[in-house]
Protein backbone atom coordinates (compact mmCIF):
# COMPACT_ATOMS: atom_id res chain seq x y z
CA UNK A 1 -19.95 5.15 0.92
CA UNK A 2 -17.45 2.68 -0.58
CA UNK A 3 -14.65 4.04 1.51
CA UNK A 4 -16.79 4.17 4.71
CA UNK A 5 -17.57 0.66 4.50
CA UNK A 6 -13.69 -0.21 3.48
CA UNK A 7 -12.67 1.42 6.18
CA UNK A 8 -15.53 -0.06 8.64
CA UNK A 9 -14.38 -3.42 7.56
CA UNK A 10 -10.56 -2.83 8.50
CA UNK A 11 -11.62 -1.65 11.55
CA UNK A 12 -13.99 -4.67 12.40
CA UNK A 13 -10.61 -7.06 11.63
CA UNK A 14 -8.85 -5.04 14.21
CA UNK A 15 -11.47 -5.72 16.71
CA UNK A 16 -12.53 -1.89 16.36
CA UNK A 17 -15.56 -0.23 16.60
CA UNK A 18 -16.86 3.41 16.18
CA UNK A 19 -19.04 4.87 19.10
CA UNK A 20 -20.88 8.46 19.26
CA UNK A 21 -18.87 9.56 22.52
CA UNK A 22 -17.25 13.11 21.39
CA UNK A 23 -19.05 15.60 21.19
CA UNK A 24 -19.44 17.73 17.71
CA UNK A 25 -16.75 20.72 17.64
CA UNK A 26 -14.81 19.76 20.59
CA UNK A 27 -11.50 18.35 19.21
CA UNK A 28 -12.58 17.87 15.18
CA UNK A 29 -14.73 19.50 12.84
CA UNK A 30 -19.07 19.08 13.62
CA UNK A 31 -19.04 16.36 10.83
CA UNK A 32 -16.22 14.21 12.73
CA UNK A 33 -18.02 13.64 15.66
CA UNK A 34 -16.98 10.39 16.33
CA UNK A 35 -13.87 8.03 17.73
CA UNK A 36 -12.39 4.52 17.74
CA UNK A 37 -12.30 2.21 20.83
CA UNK A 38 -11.68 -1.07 21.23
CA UNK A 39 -13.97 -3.69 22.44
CA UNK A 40 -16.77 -0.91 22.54
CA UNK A 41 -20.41 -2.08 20.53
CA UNK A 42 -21.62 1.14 18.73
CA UNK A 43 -25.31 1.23 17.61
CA UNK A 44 -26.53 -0.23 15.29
CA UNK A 45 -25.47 0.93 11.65
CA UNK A 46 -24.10 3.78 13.28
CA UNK A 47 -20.50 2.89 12.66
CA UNK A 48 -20.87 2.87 8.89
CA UNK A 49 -22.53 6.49 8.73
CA UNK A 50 -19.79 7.59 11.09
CA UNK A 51 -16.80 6.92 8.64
CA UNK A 52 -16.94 9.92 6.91
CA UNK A 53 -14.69 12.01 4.33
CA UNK A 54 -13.28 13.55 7.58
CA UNK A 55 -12.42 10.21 8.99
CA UNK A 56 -11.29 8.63 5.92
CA UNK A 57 -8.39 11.71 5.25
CA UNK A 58 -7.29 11.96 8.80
CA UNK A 59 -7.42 8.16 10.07
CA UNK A 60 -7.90 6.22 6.95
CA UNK A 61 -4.01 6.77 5.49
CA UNK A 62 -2.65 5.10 9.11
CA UNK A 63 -5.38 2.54 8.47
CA UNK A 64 -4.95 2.14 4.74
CA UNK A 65 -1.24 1.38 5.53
CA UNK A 66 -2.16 -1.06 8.77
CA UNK A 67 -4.16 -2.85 5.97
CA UNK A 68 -1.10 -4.04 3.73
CA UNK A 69 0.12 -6.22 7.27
CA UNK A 70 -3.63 -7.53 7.27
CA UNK A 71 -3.12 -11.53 6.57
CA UNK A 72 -6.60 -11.50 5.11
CA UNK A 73 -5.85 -8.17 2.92
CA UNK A 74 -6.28 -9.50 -0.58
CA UNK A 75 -4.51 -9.01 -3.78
CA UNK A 76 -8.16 -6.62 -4.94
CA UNK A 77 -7.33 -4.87 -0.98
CA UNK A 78 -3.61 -4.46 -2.54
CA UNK A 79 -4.07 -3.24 -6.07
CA UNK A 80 -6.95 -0.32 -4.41
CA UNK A 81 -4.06 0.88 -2.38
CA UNK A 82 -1.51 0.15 -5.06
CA UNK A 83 -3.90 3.67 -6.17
CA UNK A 84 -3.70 5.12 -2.90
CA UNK A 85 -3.38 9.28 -3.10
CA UNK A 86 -0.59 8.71 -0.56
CA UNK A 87 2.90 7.81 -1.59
CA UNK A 88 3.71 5.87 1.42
CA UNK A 89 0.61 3.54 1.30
CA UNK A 90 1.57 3.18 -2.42
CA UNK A 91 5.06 2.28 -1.24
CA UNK A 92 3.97 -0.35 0.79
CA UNK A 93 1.46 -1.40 -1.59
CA UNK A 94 4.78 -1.90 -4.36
CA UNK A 95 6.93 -4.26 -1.68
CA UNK A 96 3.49 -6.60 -0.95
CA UNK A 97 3.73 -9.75 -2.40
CA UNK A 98 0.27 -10.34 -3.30
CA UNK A 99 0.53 -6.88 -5.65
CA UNK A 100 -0.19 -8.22 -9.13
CA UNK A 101 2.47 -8.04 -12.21
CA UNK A 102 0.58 -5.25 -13.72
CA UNK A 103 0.16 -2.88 -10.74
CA UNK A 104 3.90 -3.85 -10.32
CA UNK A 105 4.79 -2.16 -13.66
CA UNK A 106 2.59 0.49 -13.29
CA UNK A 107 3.98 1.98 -10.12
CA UNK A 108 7.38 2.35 -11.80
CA UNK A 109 6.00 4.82 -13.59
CA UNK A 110 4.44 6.84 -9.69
CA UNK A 111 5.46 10.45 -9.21
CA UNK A 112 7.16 9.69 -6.37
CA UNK A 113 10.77 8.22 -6.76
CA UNK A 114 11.21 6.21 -3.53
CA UNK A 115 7.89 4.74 -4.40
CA UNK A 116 9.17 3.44 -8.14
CA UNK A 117 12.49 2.62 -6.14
CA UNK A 118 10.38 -0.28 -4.40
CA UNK A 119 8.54 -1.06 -7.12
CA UNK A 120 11.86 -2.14 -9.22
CA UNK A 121 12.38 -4.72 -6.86
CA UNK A 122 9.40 -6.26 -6.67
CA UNK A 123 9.66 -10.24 -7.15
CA UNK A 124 6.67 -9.73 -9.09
CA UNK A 125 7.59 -7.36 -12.41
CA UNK A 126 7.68 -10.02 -15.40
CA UNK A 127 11.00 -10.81 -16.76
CA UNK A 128 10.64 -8.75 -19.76
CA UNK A 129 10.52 -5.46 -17.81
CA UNK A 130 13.48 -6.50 -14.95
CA UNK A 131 15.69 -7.35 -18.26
CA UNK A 132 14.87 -3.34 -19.44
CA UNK A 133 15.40 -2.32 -15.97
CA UNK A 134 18.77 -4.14 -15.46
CA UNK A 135 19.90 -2.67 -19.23
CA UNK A 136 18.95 0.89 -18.19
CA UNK A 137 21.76 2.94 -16.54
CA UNK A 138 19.16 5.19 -14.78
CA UNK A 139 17.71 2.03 -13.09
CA UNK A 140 20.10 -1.38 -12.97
CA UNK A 141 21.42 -0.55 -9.31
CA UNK A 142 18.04 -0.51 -7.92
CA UNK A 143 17.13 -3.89 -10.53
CA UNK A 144 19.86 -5.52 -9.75
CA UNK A 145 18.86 -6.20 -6.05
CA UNK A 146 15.07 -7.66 -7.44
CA UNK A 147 15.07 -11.17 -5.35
CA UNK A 148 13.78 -12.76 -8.80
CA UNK A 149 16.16 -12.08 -10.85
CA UNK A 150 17.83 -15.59 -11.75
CA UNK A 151 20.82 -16.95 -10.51
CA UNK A 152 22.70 -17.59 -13.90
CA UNK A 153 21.60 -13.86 -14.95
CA UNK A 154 23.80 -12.74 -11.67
CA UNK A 155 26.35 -14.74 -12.55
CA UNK A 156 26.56 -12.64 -16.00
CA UNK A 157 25.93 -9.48 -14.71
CA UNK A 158 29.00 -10.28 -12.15
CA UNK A 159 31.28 -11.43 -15.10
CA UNK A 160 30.45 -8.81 -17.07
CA UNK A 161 31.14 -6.10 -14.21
CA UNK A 162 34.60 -8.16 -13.11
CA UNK A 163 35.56 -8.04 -17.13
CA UNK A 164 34.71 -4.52 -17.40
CA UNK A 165 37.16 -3.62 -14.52
């Protein structure tokens, strides 16, 4: 039910609504009976009972990933899909700036490598970590183009590199 209503509530921002219009079995499976329209009033407390498990895998990951460009997503609406089971929503999740320092960090450690890729630049990792990142081999490239790294710690790293040469 949690993801129904979620998912209910993203819709409702978009000026969405569900309506009972397709019939059971003709494009999607009996329990998917359902579609979106715009501007269309479905009955009452039928929209929540219509976002199903169906629904939620085969719209909800478009949705999930409209939801990051949401000005009223918050940083809780952020950190949830910071979680996401799909890498790109988690990707998107690491390059918000309302994702929190710790769900930052964590997603450096995500399965998927282009996901940690935009997680090391997040303006958001805490100081101590972009310093590790920027001393690791396997990692400074990527670091090294985090917006919050400081100015004077540029200037270093550019010394350093120009000395090294």
């Amino acid at each position: 039910m949690q993801h129904r209503e979620g998912l209910h509530e993203l819709l409702a921002r978009a000026g969405l609504t569900v309506v009972e219009d397709v019939r059971p079995g003709s494009l999607f499976p009996p329990e998917a009976g359902w579609r979106i329209a715009r501007g269309i009033a479905a009955p009452g407390g039928a929209a929540r009972e219509a976002l199903d498990a169906v629904w939620w895998r085969r719209l909800a990951g478009r949705m999930r990933r409209l939801a990051l460009d949401d000005p009223e997503s918050t940083p809780a609406d952020v950190a949830r899909l910071a979680r996401d089971p799909e890498a790109e929503v988690r990707r998107r999740a690491a390059e918000d700036p309302r994702l929190s320092p710790a769900d930052a960090v964590r997603l450096l450690n995500d399965r998927v490598d282009y996901v940690r890729g935009t997680a090391i630049r997040n303006p958001r990792l805490p100081a101590r970590v972009l310093a590790g990142l920027l001393h690791d081999r396997a990692t400074a490239c990527a670091a090294v183009t985090n917006p919050a790294i400081p100015i004077p710690v540029l200037h270093r790293i550019l010394a350093a590199a120009a000395g090294a040469a």
